[in-house]
N, C-alpha and C. Protein backbone atom coordinates (compact mmCIF):
# COMPACT_ATOMS: atom_id res chain seq x y z
N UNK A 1 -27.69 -50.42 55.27
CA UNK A 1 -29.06 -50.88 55.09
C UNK A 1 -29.12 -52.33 55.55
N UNK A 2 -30.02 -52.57 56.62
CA UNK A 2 -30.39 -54.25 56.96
C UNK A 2 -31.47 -54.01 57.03
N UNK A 3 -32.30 -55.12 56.80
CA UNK A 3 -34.04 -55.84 57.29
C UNK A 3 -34.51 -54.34 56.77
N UNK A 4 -34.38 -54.03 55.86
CA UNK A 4 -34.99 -52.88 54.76
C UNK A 4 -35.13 -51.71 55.88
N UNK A 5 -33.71 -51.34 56.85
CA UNK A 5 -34.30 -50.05 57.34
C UNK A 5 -32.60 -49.66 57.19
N UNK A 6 -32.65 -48.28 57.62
CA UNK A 6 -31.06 -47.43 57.73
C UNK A 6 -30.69 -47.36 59.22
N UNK A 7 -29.58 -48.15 59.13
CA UNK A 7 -28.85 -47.70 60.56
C UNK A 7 -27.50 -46.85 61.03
N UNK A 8 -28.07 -45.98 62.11
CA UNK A 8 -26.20 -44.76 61.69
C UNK A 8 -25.89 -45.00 63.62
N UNK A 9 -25.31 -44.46 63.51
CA UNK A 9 -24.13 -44.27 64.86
C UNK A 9 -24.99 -42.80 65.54
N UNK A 10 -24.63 -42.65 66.28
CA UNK A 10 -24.91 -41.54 67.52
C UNK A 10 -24.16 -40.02 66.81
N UNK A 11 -23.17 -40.67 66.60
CA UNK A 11 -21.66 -39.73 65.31
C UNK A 11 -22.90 -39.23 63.86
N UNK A 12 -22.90 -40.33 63.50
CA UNK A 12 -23.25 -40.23 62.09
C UNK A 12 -24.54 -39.58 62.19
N UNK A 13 -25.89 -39.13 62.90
CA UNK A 13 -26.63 -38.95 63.45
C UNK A 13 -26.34 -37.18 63.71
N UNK A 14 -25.62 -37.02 64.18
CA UNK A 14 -24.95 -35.99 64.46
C UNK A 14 -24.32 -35.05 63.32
N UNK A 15 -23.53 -35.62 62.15
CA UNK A 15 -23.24 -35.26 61.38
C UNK A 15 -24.08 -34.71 60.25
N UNK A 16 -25.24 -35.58 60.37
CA UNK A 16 -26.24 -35.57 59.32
C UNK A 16 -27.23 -34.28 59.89
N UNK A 17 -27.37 -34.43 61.07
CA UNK A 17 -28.03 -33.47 61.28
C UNK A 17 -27.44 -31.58 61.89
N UNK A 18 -26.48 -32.01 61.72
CA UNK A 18 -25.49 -30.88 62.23
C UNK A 18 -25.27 -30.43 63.62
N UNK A 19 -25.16 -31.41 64.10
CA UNK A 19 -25.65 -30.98 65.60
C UNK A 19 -24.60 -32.03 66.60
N UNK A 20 -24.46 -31.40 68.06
CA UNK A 20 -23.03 -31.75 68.82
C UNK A 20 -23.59 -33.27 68.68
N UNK A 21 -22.67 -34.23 69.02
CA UNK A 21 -22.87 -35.70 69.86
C UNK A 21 -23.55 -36.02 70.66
N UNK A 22 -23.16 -34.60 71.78
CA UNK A 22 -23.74 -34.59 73.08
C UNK A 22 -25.20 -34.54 73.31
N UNK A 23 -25.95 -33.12 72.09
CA UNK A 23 -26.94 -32.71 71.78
C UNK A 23 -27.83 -34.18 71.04
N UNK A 24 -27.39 -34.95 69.96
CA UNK A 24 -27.81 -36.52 69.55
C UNK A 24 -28.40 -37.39 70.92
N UNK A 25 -27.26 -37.81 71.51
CA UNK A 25 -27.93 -38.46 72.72
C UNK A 25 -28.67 -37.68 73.13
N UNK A 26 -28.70 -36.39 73.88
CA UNK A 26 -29.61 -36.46 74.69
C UNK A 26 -31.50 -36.68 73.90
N UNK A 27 -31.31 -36.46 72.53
CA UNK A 27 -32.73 -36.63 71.65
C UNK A 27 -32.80 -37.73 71.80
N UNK A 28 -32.06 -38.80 71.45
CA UNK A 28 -32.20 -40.29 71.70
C UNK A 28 -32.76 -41.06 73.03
N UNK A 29 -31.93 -40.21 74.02
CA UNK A 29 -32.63 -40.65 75.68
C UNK A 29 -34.25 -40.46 75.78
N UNK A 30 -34.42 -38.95 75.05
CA UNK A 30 -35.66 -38.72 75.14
C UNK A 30 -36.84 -39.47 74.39
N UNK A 31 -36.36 -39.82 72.92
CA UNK A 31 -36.93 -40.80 72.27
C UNK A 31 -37.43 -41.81 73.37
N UNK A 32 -36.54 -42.55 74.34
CA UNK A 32 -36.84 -43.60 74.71
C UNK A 32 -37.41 -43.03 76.12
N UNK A 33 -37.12 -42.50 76.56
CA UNK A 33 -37.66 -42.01 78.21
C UNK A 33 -39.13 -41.56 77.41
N UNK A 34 -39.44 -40.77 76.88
CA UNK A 34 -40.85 -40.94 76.55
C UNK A 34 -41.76 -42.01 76.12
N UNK A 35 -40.72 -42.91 75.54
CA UNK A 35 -41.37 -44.35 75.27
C UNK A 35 -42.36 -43.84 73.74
N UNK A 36 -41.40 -42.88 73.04
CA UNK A 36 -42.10 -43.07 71.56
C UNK A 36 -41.89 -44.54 70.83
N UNK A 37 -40.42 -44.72 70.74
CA UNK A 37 -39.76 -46.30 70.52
C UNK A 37 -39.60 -46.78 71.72
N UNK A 38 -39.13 -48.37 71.56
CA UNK A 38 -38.62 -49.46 72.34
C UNK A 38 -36.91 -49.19 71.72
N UNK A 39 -36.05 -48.98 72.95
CA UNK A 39 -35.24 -49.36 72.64
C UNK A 39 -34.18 -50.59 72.13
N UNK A 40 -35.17 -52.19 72.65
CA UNK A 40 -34.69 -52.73 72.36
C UNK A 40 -35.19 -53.16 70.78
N UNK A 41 -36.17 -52.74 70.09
CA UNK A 41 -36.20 -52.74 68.38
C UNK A 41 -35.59 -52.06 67.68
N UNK A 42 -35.19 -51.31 68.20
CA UNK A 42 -34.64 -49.63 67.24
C UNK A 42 -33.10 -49.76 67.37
N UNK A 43 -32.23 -50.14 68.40
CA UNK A 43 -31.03 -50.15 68.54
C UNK A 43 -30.39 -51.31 68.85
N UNK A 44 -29.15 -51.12 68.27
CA UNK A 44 -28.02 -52.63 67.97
C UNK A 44 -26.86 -52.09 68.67
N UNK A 45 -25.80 -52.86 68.99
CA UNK A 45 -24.43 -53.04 69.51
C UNK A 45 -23.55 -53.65 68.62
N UNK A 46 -22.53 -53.01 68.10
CA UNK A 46 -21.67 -53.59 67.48
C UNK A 46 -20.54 -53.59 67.70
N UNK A 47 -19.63 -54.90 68.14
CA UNK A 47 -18.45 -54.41 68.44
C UNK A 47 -17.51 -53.93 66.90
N UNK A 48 -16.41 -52.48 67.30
CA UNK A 48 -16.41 -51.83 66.48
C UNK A 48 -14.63 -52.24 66.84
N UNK A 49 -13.77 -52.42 65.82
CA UNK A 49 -12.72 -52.32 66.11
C UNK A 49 -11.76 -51.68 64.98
N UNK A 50 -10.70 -50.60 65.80
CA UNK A 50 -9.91 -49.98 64.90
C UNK A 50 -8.54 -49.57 65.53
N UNK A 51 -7.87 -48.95 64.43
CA UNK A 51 -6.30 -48.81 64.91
C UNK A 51 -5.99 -47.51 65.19
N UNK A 52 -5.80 -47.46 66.31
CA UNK A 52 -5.69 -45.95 67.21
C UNK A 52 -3.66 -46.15 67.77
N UNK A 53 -3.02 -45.46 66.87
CA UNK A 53 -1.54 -45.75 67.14
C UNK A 53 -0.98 -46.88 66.37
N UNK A 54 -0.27 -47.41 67.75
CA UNK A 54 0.07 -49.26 67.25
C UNK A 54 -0.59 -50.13 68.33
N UNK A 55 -1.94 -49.71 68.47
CA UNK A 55 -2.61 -50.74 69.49
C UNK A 55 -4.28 -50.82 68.51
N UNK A 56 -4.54 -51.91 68.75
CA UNK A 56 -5.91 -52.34 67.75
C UNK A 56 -7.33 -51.80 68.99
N UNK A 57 -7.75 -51.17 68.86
CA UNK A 57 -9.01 -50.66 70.40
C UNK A 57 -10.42 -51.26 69.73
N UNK A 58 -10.92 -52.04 70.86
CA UNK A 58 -12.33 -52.40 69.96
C UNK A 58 -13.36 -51.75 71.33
N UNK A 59 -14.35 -51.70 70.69
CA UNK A 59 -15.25 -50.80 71.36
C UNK A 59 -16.49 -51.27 70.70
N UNK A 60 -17.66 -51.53 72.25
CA UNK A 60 -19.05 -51.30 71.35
C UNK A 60 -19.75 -50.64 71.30
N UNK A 61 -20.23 -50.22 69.69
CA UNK A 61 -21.20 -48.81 69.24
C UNK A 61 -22.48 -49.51 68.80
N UNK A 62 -23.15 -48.10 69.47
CA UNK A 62 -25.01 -48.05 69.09
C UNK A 62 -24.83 -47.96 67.78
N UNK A 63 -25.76 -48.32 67.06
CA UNK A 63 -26.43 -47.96 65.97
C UNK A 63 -28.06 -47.98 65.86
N UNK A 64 -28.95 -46.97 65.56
CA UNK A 64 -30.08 -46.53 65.54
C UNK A 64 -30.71 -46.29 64.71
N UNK A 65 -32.05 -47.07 64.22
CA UNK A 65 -32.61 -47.60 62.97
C UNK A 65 -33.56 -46.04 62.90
N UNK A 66 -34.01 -46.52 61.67
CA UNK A 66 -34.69 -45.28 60.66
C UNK A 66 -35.74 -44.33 61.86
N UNK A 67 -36.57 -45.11 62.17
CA UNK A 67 -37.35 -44.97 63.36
C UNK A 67 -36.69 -43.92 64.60
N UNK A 68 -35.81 -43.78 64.76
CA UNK A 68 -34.75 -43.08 65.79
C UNK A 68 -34.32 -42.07 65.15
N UNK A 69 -33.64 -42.26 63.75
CA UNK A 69 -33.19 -41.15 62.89
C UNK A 69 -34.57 -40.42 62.99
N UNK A 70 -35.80 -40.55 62.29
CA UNK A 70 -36.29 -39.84 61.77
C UNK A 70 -37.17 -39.06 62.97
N UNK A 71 -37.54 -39.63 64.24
CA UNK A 71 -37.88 -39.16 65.65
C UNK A 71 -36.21 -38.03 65.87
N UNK A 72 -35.35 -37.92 65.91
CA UNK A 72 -34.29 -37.30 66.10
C UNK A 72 -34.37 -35.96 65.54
N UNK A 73 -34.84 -35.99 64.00
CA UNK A 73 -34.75 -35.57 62.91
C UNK A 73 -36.11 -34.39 63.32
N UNK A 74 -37.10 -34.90 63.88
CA UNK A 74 -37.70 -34.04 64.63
C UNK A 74 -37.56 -32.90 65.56
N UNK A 75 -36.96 -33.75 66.51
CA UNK A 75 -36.45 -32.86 67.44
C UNK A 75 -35.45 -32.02 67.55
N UNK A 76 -34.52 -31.84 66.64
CA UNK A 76 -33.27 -31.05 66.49
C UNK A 76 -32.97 -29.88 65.96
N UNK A 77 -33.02 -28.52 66.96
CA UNK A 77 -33.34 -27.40 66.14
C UNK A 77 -32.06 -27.13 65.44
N UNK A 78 -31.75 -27.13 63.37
CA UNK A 78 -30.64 -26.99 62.79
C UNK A 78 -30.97 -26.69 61.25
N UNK A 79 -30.70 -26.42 60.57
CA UNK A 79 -30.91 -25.93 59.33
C UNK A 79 -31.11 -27.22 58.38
N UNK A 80 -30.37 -28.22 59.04
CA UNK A 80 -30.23 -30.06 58.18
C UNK A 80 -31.87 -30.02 58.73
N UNK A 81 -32.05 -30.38 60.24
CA UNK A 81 -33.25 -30.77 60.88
C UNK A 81 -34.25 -29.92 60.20
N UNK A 82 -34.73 -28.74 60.17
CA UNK A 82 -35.68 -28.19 59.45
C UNK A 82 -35.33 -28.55 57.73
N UNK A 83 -34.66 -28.98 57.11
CA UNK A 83 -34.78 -29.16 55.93
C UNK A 83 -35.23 -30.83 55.84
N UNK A 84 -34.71 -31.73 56.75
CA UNK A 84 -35.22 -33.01 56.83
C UNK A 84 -36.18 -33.16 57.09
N UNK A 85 -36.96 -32.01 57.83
CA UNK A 85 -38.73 -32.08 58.21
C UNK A 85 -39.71 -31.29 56.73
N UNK A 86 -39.14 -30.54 56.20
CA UNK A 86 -39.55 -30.50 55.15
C UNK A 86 -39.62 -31.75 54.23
N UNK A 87 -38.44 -32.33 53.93
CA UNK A 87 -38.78 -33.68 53.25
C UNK A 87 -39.55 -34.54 53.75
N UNK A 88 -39.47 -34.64 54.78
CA UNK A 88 -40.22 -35.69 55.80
C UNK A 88 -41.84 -35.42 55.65
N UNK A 89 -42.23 -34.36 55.31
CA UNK A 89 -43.40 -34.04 55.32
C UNK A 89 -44.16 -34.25 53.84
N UNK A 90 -43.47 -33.46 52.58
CA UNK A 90 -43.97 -33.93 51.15
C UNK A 90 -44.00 -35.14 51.65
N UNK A 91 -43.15 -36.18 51.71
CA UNK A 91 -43.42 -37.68 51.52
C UNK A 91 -44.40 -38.15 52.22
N UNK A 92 -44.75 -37.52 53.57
CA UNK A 92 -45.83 -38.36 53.87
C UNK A 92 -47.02 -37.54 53.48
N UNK A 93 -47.25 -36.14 53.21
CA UNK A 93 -48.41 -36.01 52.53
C UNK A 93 -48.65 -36.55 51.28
N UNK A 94 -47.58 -37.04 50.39
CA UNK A 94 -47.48 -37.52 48.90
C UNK A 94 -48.46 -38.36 49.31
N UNK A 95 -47.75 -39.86 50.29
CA UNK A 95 -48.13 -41.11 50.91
C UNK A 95 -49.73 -40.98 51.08
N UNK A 96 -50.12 -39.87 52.00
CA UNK A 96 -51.36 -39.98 52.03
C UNK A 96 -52.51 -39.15 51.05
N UNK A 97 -51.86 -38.64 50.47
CA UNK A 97 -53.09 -38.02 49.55
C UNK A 97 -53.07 -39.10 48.06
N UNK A 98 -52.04 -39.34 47.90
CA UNK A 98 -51.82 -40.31 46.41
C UNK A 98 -51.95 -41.75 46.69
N UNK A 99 -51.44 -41.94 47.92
CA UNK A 99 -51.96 -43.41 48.31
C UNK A 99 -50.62 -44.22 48.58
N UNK A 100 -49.09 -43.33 47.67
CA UNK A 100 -47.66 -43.87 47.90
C UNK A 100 -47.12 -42.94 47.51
N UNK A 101 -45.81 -43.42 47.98
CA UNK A 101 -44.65 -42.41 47.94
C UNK A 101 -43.47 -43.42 46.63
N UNK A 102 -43.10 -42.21 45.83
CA UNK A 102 -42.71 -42.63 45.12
C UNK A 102 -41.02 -42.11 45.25
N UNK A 103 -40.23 -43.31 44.85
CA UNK A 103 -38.86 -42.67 44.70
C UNK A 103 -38.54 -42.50 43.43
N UNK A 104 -38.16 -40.92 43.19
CA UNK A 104 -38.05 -40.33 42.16
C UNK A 104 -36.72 -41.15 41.38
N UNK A 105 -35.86 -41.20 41.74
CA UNK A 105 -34.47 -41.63 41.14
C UNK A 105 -35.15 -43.36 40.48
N UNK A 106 -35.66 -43.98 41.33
CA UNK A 106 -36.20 -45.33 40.92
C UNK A 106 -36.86 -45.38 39.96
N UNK A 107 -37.72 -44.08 39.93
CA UNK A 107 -38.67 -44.26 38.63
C UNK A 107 -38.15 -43.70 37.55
N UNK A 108 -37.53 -43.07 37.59
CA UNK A 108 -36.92 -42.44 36.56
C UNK A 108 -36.20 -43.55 35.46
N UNK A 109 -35.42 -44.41 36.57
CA UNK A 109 -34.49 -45.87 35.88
C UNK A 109 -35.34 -46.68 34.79
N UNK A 110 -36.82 -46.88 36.17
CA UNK A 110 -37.44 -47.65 35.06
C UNK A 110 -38.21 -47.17 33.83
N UNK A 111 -38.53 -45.85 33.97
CA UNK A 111 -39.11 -45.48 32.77
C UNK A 111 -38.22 -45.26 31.81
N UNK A 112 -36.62 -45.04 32.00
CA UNK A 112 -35.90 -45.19 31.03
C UNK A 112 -35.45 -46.97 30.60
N UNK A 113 -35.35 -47.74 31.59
CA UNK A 113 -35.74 -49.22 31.05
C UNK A 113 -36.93 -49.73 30.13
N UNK A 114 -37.99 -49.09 30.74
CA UNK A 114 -39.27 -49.03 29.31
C UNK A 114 -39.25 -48.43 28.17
N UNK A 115 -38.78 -47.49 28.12
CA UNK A 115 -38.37 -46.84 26.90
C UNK A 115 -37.35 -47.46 26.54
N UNK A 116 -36.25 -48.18 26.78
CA UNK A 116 -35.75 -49.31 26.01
C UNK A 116 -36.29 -50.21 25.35
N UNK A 117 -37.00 -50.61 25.90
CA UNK A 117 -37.72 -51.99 26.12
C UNK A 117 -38.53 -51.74 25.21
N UNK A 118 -39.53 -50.89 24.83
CA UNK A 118 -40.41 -50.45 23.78
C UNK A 118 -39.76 -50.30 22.34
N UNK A 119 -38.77 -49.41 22.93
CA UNK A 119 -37.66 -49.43 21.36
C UNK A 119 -37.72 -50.78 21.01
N UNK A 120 -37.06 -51.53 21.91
CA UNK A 120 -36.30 -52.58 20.99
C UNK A 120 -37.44 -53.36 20.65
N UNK A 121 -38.63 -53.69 20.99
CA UNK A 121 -39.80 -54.47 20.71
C UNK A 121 -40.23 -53.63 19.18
N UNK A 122 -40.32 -52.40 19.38
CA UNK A 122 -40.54 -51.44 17.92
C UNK A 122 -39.38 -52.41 16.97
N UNK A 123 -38.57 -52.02 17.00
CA UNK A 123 -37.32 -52.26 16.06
C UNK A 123 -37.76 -54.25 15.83
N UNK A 124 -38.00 -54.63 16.81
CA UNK A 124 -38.28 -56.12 16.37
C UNK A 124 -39.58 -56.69 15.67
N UNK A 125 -40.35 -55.91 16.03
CA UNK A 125 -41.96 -55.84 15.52
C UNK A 125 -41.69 -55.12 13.66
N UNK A 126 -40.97 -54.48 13.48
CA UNK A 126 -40.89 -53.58 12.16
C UNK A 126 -40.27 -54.74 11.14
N UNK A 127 -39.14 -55.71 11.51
CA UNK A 127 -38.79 -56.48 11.12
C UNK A 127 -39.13 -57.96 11.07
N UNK A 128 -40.32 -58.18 11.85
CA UNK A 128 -41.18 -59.37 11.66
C UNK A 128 -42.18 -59.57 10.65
N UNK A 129 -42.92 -60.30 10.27
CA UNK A 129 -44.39 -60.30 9.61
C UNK A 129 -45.10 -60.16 10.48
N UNK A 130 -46.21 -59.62 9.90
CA UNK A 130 -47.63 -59.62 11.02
C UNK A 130 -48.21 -60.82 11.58
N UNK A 131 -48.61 -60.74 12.69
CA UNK A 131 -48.96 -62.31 13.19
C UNK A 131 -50.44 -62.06 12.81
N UNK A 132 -51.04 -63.43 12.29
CA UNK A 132 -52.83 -63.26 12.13
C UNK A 132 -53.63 -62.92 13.15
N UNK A 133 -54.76 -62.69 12.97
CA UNK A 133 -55.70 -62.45 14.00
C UNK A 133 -55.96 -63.61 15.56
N UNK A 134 -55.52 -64.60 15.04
CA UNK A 134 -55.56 -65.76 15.66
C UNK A 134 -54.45 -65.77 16.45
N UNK A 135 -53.43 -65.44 15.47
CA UNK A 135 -51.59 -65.83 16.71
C UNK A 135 -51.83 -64.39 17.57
N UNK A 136 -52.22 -62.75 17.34
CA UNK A 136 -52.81 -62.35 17.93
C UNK A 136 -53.59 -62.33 19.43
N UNK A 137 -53.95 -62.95 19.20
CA UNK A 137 -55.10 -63.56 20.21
C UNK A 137 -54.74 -64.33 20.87
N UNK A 138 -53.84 -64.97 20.43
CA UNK A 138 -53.15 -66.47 21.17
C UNK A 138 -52.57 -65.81 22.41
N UNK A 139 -51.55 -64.89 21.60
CA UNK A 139 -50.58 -64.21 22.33
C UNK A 139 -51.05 -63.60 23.20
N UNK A 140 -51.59 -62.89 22.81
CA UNK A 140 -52.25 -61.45 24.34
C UNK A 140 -52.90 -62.46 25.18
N UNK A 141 -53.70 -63.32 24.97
CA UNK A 141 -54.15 -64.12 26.30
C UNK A 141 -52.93 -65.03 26.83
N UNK A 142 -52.16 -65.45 26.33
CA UNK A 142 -51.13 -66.21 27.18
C UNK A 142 -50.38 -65.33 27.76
N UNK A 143 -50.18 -63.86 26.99
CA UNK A 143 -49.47 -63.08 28.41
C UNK A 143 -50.22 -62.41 29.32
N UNK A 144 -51.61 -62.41 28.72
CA UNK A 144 -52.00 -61.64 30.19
C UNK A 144 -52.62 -63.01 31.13
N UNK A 145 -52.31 -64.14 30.66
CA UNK A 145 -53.25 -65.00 32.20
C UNK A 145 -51.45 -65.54 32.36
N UNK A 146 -50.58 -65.31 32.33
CA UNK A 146 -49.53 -65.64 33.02
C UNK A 146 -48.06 -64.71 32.99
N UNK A 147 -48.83 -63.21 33.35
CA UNK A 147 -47.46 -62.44 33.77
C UNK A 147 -46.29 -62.42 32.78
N UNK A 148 -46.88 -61.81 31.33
CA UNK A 148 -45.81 -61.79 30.36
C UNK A 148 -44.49 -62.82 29.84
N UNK A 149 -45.07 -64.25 30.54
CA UNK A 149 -44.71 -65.88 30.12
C UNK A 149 -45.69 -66.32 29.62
N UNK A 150 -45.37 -66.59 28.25
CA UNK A 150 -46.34 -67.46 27.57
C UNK A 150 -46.05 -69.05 27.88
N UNK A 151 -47.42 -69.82 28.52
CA UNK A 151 -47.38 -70.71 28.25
C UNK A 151 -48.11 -71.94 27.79
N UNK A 152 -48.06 -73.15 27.68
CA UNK A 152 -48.73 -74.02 27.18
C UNK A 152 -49.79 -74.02 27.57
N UNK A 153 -50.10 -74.61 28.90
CA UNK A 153 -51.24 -74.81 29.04
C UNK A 153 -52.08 -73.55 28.95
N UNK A 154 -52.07 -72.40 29.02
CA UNK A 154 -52.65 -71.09 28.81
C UNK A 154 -53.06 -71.25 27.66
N UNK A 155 -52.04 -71.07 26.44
CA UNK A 155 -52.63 -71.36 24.93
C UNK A 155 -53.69 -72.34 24.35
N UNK A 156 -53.05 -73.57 25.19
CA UNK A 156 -54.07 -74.24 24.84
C UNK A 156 -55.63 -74.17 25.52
N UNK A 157 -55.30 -73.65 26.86
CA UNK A 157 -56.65 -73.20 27.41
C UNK A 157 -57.48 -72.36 26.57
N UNK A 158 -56.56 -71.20 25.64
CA UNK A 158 -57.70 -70.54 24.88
C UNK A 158 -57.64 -71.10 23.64
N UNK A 159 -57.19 -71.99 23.18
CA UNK A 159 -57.47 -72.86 21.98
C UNK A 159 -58.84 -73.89 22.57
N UNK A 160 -59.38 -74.46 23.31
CA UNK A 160 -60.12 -74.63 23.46
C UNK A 160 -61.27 -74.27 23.78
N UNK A 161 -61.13 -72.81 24.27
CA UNK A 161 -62.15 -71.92 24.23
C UNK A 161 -62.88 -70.85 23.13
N UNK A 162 -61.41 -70.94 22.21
CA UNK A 162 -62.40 -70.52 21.02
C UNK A 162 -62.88 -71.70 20.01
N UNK A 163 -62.06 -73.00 20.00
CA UNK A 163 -62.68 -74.31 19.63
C UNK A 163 -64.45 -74.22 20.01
N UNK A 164 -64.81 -74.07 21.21
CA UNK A 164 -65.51 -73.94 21.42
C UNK A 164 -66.79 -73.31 21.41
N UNK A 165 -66.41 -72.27 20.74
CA UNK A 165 -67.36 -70.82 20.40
C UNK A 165 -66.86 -70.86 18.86
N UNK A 166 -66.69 -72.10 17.98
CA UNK A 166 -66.31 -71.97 16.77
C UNK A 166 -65.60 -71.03 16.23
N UNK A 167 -64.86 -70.00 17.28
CA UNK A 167 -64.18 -69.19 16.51
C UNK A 167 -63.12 -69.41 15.83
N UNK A 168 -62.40 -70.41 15.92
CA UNK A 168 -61.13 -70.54 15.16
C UNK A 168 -61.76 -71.61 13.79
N UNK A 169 -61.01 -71.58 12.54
CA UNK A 169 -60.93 -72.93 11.63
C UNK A 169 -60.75 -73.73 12.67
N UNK A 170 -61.97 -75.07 11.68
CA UNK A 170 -61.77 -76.23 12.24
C UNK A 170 -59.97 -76.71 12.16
N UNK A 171 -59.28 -77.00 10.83
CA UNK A 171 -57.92 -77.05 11.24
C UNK A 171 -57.10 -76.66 12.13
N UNK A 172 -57.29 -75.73 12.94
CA UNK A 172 -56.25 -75.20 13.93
C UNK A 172 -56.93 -75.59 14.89
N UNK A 173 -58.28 -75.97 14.96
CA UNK A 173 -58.79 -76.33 16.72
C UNK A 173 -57.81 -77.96 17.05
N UNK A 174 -57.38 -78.52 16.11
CA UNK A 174 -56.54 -79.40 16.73
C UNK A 174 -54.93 -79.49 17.05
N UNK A 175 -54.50 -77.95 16.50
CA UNK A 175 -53.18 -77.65 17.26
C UNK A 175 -52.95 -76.27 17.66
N UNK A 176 -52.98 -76.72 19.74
CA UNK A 176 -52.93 -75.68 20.48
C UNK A 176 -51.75 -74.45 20.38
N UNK A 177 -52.30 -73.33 20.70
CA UNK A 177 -51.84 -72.29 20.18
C UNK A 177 -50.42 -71.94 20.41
N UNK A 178 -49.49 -72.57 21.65
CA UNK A 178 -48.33 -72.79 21.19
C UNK A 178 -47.51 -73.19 20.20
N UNK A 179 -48.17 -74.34 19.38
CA UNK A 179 -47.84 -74.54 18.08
C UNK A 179 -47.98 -73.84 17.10
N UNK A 180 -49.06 -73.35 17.52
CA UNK A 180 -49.32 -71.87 16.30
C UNK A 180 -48.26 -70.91 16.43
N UNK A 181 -47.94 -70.79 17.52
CA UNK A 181 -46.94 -69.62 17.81
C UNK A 181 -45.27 -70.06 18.34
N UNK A 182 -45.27 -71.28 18.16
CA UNK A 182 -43.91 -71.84 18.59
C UNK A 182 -42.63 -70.95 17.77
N UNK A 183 -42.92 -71.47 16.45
CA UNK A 183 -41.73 -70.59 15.83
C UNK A 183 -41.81 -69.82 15.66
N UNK A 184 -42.64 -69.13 15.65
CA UNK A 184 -42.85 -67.11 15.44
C UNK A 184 -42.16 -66.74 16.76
N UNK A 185 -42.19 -67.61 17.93
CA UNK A 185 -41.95 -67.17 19.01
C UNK A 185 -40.59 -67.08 19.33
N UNK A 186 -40.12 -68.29 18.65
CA UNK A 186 -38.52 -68.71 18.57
C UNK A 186 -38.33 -67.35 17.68
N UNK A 187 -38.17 -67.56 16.85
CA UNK A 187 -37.80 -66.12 16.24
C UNK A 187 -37.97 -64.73 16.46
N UNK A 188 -38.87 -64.11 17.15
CA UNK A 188 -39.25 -63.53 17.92
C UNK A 188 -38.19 -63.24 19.60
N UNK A 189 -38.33 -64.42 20.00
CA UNK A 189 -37.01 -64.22 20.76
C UNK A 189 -35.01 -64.13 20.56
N UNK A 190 -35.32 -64.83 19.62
CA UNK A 190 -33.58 -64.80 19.02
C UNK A 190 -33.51 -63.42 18.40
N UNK A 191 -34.26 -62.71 17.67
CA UNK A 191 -34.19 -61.30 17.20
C UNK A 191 -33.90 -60.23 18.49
N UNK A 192 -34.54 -60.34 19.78
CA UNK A 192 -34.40 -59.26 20.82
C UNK A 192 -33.54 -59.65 21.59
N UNK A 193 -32.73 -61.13 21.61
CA UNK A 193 -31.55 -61.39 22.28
C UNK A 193 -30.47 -60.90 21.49
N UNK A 194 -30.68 -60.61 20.15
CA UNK A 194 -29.43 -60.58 19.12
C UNK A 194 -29.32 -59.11 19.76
């Protein structure tokens, strides 16, 4: 994997799709003699070096980005190739009827990371006191106007906005809602690091 695409060999290409070497190139020539791709975006040179006997042979090999695979992947009549055009196809009807394509294995991780993550907020929330209506309030607006970081100036932004609309006691309109929530917060965090 480089510059977020897959690159394989002429070999590897071949393998994947079950099909001769010989049969690879010639899909590849055609890729480019038709001028679906540019060959010079799609393909790299690498010098390749290995030990053949007791002599070191270096040699330079193509390698052919996703774009090539998946034009290849087209053209190759093989039981891999018709099963890769089947995949190839859910995903992009997924893509266009849902709007994206989702990778199943990825989501799976994170919804089992959220379901952590919920636990352990449960388990920390059960063992706290209730925060008032006010630390409440503090809170949900400092994480939603800054991406689940609470911070100062946020709090105090809505400490002055309910200062303002008299909603809070006069006593607390003069200490912004970080202070209100400083040590609940400290504690709050040392409990879900423990």
């Amino acid at each position: 994997m480089e510059n977020e695409t897959v690159w394989l060999t002429q070999a590897q290409m071949a393998e994947l799709f079950e099909k001769t070497p010989q049969n690879i190139t010639m899909h590849i020539g055609n890729v480019y003699k038709e001028r679906e791709l540019e060959k010079e975006s799609t393909c790299k040179e690498y010098l390749q070096v290995q030990q053949e006997g007791k002599r070191k042979v270096s040699r330079m090999v193509k390698y052919y980005d996703l774009d090539v695979i998946i034009s290849v992947g087209y053209r190759v009549k093989s039981k891999r190739g018709t099963a890769f055009r089947i995949w190839a196809r859910k995903v992009l009807k997924e893509y266009l009827v849902k709007g994206y394509a989702v990778n199943e294995r990825m989501r799976k991780e994170q919804i089992g990371e959220l379901r952590q993550l919920v636990g352990m907020l449960g388990r920390t929330i059960q063992s706290q006191p209730l925060l008032s209506n006010d630390e409440t309030n503090a809170l949900l607006f400092s994480l939603a106007t800054r991406r689940m970081t609470p911070s100062k100036a946020a709090s105090d932004r809505y400490t002055r906005l309910l200062a303002e609309k008299n909603s809070i006691p006069a006593w607390r309109r003069k200490q912004p809602c970080c202070s209100i929530l400083s040590q609940r917060t400290i504690r709050l965090a040392m409990a879900t690091s423990a």
